[in-house]
C-alpha atoms as a PDB file:
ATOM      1  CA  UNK A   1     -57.386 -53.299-145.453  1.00  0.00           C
ATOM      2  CA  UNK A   2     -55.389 -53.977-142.208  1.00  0.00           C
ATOM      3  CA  UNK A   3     -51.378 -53.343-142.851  1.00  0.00           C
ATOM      4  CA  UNK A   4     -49.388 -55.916-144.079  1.00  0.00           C
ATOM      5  CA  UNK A   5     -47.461 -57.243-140.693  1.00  0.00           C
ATOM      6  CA  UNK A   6     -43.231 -58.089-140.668  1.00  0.00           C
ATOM      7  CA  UNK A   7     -42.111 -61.663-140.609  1.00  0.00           C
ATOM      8  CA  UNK A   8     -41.608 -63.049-136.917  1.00  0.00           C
ATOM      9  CA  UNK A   9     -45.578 -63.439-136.507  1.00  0.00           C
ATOM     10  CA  UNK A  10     -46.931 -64.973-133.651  1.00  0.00           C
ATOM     11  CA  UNK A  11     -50.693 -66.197-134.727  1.00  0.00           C
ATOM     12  CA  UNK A  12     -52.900 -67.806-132.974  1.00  0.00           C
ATOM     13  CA  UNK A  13     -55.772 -70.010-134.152  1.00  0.00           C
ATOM     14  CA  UNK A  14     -58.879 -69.274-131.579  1.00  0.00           C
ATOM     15  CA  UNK A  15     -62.389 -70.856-131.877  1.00  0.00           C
ATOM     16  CA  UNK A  16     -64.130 -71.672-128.455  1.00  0.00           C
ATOM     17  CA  UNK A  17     -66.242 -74.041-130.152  1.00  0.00           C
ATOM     18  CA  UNK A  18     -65.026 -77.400-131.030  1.00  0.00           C
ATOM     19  CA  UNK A  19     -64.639 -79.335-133.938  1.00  0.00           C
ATOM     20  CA  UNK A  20     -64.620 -76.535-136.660  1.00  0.00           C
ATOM     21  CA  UNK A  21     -61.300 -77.312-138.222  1.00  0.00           C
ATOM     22  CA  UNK A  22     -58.740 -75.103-135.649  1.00  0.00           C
ATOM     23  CA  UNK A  23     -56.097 -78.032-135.545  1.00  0.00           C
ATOM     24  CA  UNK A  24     -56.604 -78.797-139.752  1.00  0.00           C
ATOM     25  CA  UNK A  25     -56.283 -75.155-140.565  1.00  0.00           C
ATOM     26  CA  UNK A  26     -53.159 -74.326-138.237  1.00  0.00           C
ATOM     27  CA  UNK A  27     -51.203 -77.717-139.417  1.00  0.00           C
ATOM     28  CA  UNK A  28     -52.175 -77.260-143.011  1.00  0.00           C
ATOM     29  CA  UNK A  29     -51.871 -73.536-143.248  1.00  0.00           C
ATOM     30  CA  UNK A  30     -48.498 -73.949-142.056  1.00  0.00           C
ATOM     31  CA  UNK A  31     -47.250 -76.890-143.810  1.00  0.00           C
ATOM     32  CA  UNK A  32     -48.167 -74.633-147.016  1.00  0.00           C
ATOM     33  CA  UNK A  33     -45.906 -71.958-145.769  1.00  0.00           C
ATOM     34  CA  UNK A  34     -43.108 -74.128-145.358  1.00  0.00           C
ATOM     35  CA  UNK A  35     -43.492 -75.558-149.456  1.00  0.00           C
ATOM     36  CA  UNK A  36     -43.741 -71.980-150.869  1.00  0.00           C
ATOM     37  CA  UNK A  37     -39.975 -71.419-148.412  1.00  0.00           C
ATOM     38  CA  UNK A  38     -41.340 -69.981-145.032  1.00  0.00           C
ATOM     39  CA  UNK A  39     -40.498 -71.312-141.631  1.00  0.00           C
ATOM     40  CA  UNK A  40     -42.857 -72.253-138.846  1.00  0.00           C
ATOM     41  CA  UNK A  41     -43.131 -73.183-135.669  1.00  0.00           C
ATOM     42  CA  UNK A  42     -46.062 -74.539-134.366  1.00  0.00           C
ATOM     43  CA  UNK A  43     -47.368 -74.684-130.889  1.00  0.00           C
ATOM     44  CA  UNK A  44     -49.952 -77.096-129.977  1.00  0.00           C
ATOM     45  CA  UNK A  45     -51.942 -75.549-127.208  1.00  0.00           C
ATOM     46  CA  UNK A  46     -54.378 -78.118-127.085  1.00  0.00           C
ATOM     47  CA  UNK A  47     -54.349 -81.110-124.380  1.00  0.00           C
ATOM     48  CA  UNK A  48     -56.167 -82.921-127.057  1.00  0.00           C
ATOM     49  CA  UNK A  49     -52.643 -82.614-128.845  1.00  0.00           C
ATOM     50  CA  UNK A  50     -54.247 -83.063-131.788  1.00  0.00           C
ATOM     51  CA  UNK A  51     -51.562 -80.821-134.204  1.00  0.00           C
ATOM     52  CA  UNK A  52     -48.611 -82.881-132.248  1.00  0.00           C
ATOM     53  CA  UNK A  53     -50.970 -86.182-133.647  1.00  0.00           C
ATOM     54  CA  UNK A  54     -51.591 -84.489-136.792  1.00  0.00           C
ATOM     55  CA  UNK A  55     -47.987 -84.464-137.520  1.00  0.00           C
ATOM     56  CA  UNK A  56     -46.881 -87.885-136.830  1.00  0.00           C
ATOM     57  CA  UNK A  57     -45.847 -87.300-133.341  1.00  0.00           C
ATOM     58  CA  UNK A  58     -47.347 -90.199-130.973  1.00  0.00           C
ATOM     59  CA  UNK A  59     -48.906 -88.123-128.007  1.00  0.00           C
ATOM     60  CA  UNK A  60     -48.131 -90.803-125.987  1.00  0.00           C
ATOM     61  CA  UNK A  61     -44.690 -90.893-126.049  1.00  0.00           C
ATOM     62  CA  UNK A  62     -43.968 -86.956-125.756  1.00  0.00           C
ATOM     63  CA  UNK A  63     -42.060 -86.543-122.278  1.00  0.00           C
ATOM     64  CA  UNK A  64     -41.281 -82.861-122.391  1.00  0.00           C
ATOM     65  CA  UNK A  65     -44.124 -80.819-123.791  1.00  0.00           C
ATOM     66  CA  UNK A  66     -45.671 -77.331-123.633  1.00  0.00           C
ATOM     67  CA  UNK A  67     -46.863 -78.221-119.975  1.00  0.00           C
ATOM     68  CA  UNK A  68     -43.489 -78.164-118.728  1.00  0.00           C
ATOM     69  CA  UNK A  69     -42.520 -74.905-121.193  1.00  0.00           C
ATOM     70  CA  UNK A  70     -45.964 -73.593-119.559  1.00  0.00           C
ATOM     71  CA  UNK A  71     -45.251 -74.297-115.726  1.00  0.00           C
ATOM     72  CA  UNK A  72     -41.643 -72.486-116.364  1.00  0.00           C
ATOM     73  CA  UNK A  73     -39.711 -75.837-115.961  1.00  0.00           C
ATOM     74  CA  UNK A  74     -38.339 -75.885-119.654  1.00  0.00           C
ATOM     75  CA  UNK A  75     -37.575 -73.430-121.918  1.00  0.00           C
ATOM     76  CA  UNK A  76     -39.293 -73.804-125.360  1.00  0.00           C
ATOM     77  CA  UNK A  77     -36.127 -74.793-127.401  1.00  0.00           C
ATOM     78  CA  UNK A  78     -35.943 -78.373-125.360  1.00  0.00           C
ATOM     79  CA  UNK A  79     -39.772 -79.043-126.217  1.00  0.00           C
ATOM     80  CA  UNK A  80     -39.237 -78.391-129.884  1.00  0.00           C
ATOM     81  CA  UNK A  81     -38.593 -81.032-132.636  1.00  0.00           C
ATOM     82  CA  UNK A  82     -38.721 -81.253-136.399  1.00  0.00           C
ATOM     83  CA  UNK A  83     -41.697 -82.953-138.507  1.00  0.00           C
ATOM     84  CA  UNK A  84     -41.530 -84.504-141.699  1.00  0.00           C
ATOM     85  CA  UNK A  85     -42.403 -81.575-143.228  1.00  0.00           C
ATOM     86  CA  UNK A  86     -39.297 -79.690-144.293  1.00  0.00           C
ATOM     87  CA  UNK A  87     -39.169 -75.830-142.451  1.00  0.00           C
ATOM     88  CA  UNK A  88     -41.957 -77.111-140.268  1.00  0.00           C
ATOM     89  CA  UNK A  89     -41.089 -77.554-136.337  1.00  0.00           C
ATOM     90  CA  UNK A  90     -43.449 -78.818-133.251  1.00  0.00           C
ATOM     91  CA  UNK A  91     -43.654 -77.653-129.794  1.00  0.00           C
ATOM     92  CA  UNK A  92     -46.082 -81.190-128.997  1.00  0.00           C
ATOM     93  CA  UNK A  93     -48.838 -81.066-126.662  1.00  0.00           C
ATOM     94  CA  UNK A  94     -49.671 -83.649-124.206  1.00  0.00           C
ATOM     95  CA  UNK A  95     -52.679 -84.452-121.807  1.00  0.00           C
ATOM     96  CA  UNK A  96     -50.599 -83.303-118.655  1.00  0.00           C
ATOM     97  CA  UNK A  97     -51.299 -79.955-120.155  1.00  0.00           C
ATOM     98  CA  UNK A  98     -55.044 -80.104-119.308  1.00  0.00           C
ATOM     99  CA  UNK A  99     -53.561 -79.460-115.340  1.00  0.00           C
ATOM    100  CA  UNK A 100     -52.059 -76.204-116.128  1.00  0.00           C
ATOM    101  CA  UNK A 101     -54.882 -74.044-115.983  1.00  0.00           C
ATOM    102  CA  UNK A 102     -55.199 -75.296-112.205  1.00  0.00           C
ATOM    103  CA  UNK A 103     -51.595 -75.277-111.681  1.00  0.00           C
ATOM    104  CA  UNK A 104     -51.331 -71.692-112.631  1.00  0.00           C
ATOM    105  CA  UNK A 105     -54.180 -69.678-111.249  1.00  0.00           C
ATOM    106  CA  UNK A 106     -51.557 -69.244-107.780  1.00  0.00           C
ATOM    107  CA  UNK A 107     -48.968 -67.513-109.515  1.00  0.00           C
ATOM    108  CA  UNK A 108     -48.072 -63.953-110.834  1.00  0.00           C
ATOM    109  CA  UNK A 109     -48.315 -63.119-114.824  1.00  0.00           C
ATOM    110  CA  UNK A 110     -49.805 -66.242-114.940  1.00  0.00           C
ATOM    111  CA  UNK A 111     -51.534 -64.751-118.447  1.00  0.00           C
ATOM    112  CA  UNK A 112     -47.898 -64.294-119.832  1.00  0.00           C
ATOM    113  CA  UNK A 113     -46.219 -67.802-119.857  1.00  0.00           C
ATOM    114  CA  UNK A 114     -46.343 -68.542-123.313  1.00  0.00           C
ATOM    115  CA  UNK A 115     -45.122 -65.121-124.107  1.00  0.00           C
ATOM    116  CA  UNK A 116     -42.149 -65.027-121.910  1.00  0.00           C
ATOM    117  CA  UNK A 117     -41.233 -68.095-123.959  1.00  0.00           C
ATOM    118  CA  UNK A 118     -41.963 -67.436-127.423  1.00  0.00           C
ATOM    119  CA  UNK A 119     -40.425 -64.288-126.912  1.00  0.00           C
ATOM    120  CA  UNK A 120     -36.736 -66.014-126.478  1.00  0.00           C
ATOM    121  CA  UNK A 121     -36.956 -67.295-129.783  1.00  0.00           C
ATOM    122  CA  UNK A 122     -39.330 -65.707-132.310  1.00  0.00           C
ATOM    123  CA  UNK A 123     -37.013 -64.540-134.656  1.00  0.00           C
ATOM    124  CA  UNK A 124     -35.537 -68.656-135.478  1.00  0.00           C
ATOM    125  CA  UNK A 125     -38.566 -68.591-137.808  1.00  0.00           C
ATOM    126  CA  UNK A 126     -40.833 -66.525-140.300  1.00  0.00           C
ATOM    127  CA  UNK A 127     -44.108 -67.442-137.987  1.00  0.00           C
ATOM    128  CA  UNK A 128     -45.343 -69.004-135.099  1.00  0.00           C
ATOM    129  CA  UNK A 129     -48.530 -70.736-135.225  1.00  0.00           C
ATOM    130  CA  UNK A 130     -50.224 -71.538-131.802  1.00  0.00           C
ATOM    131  CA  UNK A 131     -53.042 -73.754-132.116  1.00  0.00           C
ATOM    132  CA  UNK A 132     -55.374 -72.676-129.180  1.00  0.00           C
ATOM    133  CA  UNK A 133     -57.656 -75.370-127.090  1.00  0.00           C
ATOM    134  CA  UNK A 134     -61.651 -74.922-127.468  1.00  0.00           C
ATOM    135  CA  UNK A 135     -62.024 -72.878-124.710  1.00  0.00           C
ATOM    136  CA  UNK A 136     -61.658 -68.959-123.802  1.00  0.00           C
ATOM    137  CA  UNK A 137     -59.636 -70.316-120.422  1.00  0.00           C
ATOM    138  CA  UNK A 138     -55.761 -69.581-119.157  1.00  0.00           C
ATOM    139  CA  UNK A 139     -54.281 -71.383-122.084  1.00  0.00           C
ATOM    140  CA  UNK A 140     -56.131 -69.362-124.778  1.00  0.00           C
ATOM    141  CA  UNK A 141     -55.730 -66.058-122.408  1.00  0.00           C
ATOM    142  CA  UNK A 142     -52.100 -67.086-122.410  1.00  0.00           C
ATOM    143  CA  UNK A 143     -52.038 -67.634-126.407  1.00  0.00           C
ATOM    144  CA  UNK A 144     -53.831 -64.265-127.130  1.00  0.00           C
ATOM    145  CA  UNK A 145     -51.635 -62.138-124.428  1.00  0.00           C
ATOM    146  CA  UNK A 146     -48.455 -64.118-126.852  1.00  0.00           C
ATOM    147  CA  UNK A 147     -49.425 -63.323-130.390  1.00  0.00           C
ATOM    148  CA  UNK A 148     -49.434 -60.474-132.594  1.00  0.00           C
ATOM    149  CA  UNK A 149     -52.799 -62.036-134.426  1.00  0.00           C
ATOM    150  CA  UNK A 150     -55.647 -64.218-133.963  1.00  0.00           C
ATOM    151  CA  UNK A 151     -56.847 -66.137-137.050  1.00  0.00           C
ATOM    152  CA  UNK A 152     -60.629 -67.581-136.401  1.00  0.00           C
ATOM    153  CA  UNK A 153     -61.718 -70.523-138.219  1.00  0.00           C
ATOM    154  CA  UNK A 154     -65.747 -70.647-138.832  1.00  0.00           C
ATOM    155  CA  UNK A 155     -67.165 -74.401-140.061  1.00  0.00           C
ATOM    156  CA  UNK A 156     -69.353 -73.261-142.660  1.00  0.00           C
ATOM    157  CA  UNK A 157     -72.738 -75.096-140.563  1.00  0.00           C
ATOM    158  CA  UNK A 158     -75.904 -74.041-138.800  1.00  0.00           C
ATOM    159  CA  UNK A 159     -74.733 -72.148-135.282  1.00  0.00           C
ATOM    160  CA  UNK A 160     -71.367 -70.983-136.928  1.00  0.00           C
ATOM    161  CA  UNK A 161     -71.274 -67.561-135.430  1.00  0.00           C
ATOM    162  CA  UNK A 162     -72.760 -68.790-132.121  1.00  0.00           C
ATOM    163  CA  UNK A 163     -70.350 -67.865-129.630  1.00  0.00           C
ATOM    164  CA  UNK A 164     -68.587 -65.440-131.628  1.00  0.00           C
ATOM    165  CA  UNK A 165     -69.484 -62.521-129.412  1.00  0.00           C
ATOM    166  CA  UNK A 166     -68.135 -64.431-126.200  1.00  0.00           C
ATOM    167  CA  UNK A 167     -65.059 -64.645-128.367  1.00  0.00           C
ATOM    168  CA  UNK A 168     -64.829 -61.121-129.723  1.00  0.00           C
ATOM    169  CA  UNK A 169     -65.422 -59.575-125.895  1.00  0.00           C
ATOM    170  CA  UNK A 170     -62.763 -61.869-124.765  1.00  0.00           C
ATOM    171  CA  UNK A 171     -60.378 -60.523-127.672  1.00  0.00           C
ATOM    172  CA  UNK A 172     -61.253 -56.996-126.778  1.00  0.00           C
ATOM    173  CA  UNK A 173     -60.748 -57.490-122.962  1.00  0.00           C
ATOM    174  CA  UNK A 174     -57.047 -58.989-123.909  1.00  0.00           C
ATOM    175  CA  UNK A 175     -56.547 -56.254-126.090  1.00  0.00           C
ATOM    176  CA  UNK A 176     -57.699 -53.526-123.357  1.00  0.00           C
ATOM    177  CA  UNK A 177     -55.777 -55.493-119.981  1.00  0.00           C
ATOM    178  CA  UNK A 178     -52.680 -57.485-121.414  1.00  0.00           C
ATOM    179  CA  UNK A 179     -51.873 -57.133-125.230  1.00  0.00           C
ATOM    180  CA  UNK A 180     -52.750 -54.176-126.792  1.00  0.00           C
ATOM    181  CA  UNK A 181     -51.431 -54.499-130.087  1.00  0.00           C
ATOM    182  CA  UNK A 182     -53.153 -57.584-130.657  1.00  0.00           C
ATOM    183  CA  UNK A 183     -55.069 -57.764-134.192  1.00  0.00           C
ATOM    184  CA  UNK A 184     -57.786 -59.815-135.869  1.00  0.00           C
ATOM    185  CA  UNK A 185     -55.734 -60.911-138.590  1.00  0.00           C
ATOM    186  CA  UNK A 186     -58.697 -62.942-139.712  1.00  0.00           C
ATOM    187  CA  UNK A 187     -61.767 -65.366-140.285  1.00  0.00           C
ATOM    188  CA  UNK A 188     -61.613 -68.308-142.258  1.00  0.00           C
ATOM    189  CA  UNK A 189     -64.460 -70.366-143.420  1.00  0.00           C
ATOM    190  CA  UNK A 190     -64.039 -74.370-143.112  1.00  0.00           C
ATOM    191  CA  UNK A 191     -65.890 -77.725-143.938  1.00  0.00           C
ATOM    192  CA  UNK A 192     -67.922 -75.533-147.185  1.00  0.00           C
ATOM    193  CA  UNK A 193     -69.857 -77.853-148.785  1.00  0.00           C
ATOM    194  CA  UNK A 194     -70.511 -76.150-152.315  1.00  0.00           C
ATOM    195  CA  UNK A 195     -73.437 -78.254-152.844  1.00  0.00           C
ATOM    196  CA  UNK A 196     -75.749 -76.662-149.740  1.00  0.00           C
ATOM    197  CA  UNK A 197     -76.782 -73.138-149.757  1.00  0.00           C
ATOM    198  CA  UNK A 198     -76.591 -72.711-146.578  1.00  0.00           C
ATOM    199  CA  UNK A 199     -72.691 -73.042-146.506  1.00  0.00           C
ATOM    200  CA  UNK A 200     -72.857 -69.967-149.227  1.00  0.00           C
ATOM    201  CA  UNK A 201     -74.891 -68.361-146.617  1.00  0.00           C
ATOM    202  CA  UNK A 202     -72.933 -68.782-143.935  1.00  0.00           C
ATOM    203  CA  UNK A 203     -69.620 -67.672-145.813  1.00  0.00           C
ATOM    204  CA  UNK A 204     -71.903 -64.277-146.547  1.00  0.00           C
ATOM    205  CA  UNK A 205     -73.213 -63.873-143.156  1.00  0.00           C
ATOM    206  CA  UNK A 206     -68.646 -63.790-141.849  1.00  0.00           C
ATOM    207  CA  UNK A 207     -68.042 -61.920-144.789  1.00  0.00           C
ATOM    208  CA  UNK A 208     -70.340 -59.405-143.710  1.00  0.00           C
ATOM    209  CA  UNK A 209     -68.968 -59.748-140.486  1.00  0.00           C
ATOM    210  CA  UNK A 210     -65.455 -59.254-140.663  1.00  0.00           C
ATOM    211  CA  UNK A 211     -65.206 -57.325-144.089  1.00  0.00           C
ATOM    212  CA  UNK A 212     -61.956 -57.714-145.501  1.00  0.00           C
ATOM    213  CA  UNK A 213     -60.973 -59.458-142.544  1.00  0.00           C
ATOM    214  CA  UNK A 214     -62.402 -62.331-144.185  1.00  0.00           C
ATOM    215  CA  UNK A 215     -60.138 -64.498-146.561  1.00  0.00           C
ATOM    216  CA  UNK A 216     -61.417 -65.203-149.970  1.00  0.00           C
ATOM    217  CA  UNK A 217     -60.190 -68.472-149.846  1.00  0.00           C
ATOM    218  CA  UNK A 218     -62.499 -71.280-148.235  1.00  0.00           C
ATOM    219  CA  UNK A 219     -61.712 -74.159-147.204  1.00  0.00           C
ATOM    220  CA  UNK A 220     -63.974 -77.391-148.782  1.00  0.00           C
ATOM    221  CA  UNK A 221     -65.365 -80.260-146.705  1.00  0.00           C
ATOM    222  CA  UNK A 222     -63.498 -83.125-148.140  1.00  0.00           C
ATOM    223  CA  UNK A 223     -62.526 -86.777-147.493  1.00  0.00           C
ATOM    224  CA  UNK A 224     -58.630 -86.959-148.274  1.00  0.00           C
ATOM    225  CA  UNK A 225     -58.415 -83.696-145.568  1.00  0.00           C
ATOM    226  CA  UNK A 226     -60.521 -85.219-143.048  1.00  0.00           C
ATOM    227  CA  UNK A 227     -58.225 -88.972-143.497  1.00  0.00           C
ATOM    228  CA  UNK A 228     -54.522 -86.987-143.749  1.00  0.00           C
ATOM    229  CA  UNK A 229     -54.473 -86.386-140.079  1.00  0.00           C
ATOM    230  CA  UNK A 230     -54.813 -90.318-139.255  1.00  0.00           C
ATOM    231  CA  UNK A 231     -51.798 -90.547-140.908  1.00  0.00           C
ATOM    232  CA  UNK A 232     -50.021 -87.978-139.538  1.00  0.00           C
ATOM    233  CA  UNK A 233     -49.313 -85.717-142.320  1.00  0.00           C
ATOM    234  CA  UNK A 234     -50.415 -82.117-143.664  1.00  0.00           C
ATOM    235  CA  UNK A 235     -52.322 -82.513-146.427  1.00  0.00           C
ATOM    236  CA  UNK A 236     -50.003 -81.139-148.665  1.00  0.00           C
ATOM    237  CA  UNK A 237     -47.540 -84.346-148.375  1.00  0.00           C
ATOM    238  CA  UNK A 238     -50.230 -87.268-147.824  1.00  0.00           C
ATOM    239  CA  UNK A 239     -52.352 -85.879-151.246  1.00  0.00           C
ATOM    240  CA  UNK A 240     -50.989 -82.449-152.646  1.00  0.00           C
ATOM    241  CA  UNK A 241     -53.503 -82.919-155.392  1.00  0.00           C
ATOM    242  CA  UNK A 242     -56.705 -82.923-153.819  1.00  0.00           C
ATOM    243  CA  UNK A 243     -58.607 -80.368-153.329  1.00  0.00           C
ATOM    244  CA  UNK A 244     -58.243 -79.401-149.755  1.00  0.00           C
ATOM    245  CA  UNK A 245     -54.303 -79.133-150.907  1.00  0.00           C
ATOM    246  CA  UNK A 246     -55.258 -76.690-153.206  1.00  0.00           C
ATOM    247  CA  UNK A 247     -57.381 -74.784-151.022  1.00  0.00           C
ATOM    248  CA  UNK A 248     -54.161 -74.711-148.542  1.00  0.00           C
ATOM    249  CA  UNK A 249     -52.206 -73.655-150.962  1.00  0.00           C
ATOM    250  CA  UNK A 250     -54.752 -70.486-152.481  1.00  0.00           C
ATOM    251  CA  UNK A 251     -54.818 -69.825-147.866  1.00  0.00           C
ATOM    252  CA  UNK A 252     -51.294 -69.499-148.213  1.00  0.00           C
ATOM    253  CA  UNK A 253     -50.731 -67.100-150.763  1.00  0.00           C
ATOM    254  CA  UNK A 254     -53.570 -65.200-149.101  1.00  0.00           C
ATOM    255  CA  UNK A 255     -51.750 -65.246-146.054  1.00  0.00           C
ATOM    256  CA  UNK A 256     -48.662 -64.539-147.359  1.00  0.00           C
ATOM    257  CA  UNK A 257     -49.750 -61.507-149.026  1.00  0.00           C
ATOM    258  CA  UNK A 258     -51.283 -60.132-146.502  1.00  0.00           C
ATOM    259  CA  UNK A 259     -48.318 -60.440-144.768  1.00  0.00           C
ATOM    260  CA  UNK A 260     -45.995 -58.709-147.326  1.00  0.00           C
ATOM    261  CA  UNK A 261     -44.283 -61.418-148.524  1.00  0.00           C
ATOM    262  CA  UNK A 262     -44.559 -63.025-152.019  1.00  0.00           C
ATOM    263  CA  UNK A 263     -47.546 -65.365-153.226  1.00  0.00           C
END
């Protein structure tokens, strides 16, 4: 079992492949933190913006965002504001960030933006959660070179480890050119479906994979998690009953125990 890392975290949630519950497990996970007495910030990556959406914040309306924080023309502390969710704070996405990748292939340590800004501030909370775009380009380059850990999220479907490779060499070449103490902190099965066996097969097949690597906890395909982020909340305020709640909540203790802190 990997050793159990100091508060401060930066983790990022990587998955080049869309739609296999990155931007549900980053705003849930952390919103979970925050109820059991943890602080997080969370970084939406993504020019889909869809944690900054997920949260309440109208995408729209966001002036200052992580493309300005990205480009060097803000510092992170002006981008950041507070969600409903008590302990939980935003650094909102927007679609101008789909231009930085162009903007920044001219300049020098272009990989390290989002480190040289994280940096200033990582120790204002327990963790920082950076939810990564579906891509292996600069912004996830510039996510992986920032965090301590990278937490993969696997939908629990036919083709789940396709791609993984890609994403493993990529990890490896970060971890060999620009952060070397970067760790797989984890894998994290999504959208299981109890009543198929090939969602129990697919949860084997990561298992297998990534060892212990893998958390126990998965997290089930349900309605009230798939609706909460139309409403802009984490799970754990629009139905803390359901079962995806629960599942957040059994992911959180994981993580914090992994982690050293209590469950």
């Amino acid at each position: 079992m990997r050793k159990s890392s100091p508060r401060h975290t930066v983790v990022a949630f990587a998955n080049q492949k869309g739609g296999v519950g990155k931007s549900t497990t980053t705003i849930n996970l952390a919103a979970a933190l925050t109820s059991a007495g943890d602080t997080v910030l969370l970084i939406d990556g993504d020019p889909q913006a869809n944690a900054t959406s997920g949260l309440g914040i109208d995408r729209r309306t966001v002036e200052t965002s992580m493309y300005q924080v990205m480009l060097g023309e803000a510092d992170l502390d002006d981008v950041i504001v507070p969600t409903a969710t008590k302990g939980l704070f935003l650094a909102p996405s927007s679609i101008d960030l789909a231009a930085v990748e162009i903007e920044l292939v001219s300049r020098l340590s272009r990989e390290r933006q989002m480190a040289n800004a994280i940096e200033k501030m990582r120790r204002r909370v327990d963790y920082v959660f950076i939810d990564c775009p579906p891509s292996l380009g600069l912004i996830t380059i510039n996510a992986l070179t920032a965090a301590d850990e990278v937490i993969i999220p696997i939908q629990a479907e036919y083709y789940a480890l396709e791609g993984l490779t890609q994403l493993l060499r990529s990890i490896g070449a970060i971890q060999s050119n620009l952060n070397p103490t970067l760790e797989i902190e984890g894998a994290i099965v999504t959208m299981y479906d109890r009543r198929t066996t090939l969602a129990a097969e697919v949860t084997e097949q990561v298992r297998a994979h990534f060892g212990d690597r893998a958390y126990d906890t998965v997290i089930p395909r349900a309605v009230r998690l798939a609706e909460a982020p139309s409403f802009g909340e984490p799970i754990e305020s629009f139905d803390p009953t359901s079962a995806g709640a629960e599942a957040y909540r059994s992911l959180a203790a994981e993580f914090r125990r992994r982690h050293g802190g209590r469950s």
